[in-house]
Protein backbone atom coordinates (compact mmCIF):
# COMPACT_ATOMS: atom_id res chain seq x y z
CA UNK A 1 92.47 91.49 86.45
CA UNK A 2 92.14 93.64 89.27
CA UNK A 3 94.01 93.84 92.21
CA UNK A 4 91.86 92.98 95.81
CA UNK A 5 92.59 96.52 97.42
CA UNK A 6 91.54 99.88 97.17
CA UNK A 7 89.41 100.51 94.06
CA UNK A 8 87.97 103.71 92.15
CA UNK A 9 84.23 103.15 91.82
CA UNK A 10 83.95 103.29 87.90
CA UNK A 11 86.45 100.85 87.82
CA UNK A 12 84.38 98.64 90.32
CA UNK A 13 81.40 99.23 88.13
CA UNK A 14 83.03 98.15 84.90
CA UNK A 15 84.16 95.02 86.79
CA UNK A 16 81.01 94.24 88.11
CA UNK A 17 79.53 94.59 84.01
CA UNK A 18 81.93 92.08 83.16
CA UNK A 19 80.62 89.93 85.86
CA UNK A 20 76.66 90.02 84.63
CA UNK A 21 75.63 92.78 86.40
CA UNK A 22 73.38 95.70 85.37
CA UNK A 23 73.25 99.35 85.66
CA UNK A 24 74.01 100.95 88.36
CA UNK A 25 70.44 102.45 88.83
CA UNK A 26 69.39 104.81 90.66
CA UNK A 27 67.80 103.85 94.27
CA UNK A 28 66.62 105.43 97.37
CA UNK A 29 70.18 106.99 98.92
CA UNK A 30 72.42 104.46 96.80
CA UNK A 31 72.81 103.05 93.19
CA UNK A 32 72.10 100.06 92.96
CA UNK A 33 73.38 97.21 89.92
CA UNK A 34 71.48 93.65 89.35
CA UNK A 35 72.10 90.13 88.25
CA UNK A 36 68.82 88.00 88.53
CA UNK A 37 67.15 88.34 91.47
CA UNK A 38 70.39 90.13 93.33
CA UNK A 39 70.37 93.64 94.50
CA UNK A 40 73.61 95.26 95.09
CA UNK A 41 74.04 98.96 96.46
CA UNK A 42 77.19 100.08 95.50
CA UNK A 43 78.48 102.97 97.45
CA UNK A 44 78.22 107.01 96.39
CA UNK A 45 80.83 108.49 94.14
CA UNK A 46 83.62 110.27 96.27
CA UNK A 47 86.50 111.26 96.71
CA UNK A 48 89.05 108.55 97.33
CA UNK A 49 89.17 105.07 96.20
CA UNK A 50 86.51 102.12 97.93
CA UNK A 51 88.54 100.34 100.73
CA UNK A 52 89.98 97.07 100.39
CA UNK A 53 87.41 96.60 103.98
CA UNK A 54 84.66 97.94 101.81
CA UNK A 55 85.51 95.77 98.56
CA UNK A 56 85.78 92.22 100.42
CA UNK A 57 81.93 93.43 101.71
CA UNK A 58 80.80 94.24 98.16
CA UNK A 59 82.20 91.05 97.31
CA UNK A 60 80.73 89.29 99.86
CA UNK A 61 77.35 90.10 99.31
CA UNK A 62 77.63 89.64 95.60
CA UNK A 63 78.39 86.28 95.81
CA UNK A 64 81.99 86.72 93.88
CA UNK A 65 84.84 84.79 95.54
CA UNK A 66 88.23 86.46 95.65
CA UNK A 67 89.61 84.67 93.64
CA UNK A 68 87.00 84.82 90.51
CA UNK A 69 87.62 88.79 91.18
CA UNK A 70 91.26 88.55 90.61
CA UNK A 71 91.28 85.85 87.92
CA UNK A 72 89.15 88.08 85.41
């Protein structure tokens, strides 16, 4: 189960597989990952880990409560 802080993006994209999500694909400026009809852009690879700011966003949008994300 992961932690609700700073994150490494493959380990935010293996998460969000394990949540029903596809890809990531590539998009426009950003990859993208589906589930249904949701779109979520995921943010670039770089260096440094994805905020804790930037995860509760993610999250947000995705539709995945805190505490589904740390009870997986």
């Amino acid at each position: 189960m992961p932690a609700f802080g700073p994150i490494k993006r493959k380990d935010l994209v293996q998460v969000l597989c394990q949540l029903g999500f596809e890809g990531p694909y590539s998009g426009g400026r950003h990859q993208f990952m589906v589930k249904g009809q949701l779109r979520l852009f995921i943010p670039n690879p770089h260096e440094g880990d994805i905020s804790r700011s930037l995860l509760a966003r993610l999250l947000r949008e995705a539709g995945i409560e805190r505490d589904e994300w740390e009870n997986l």
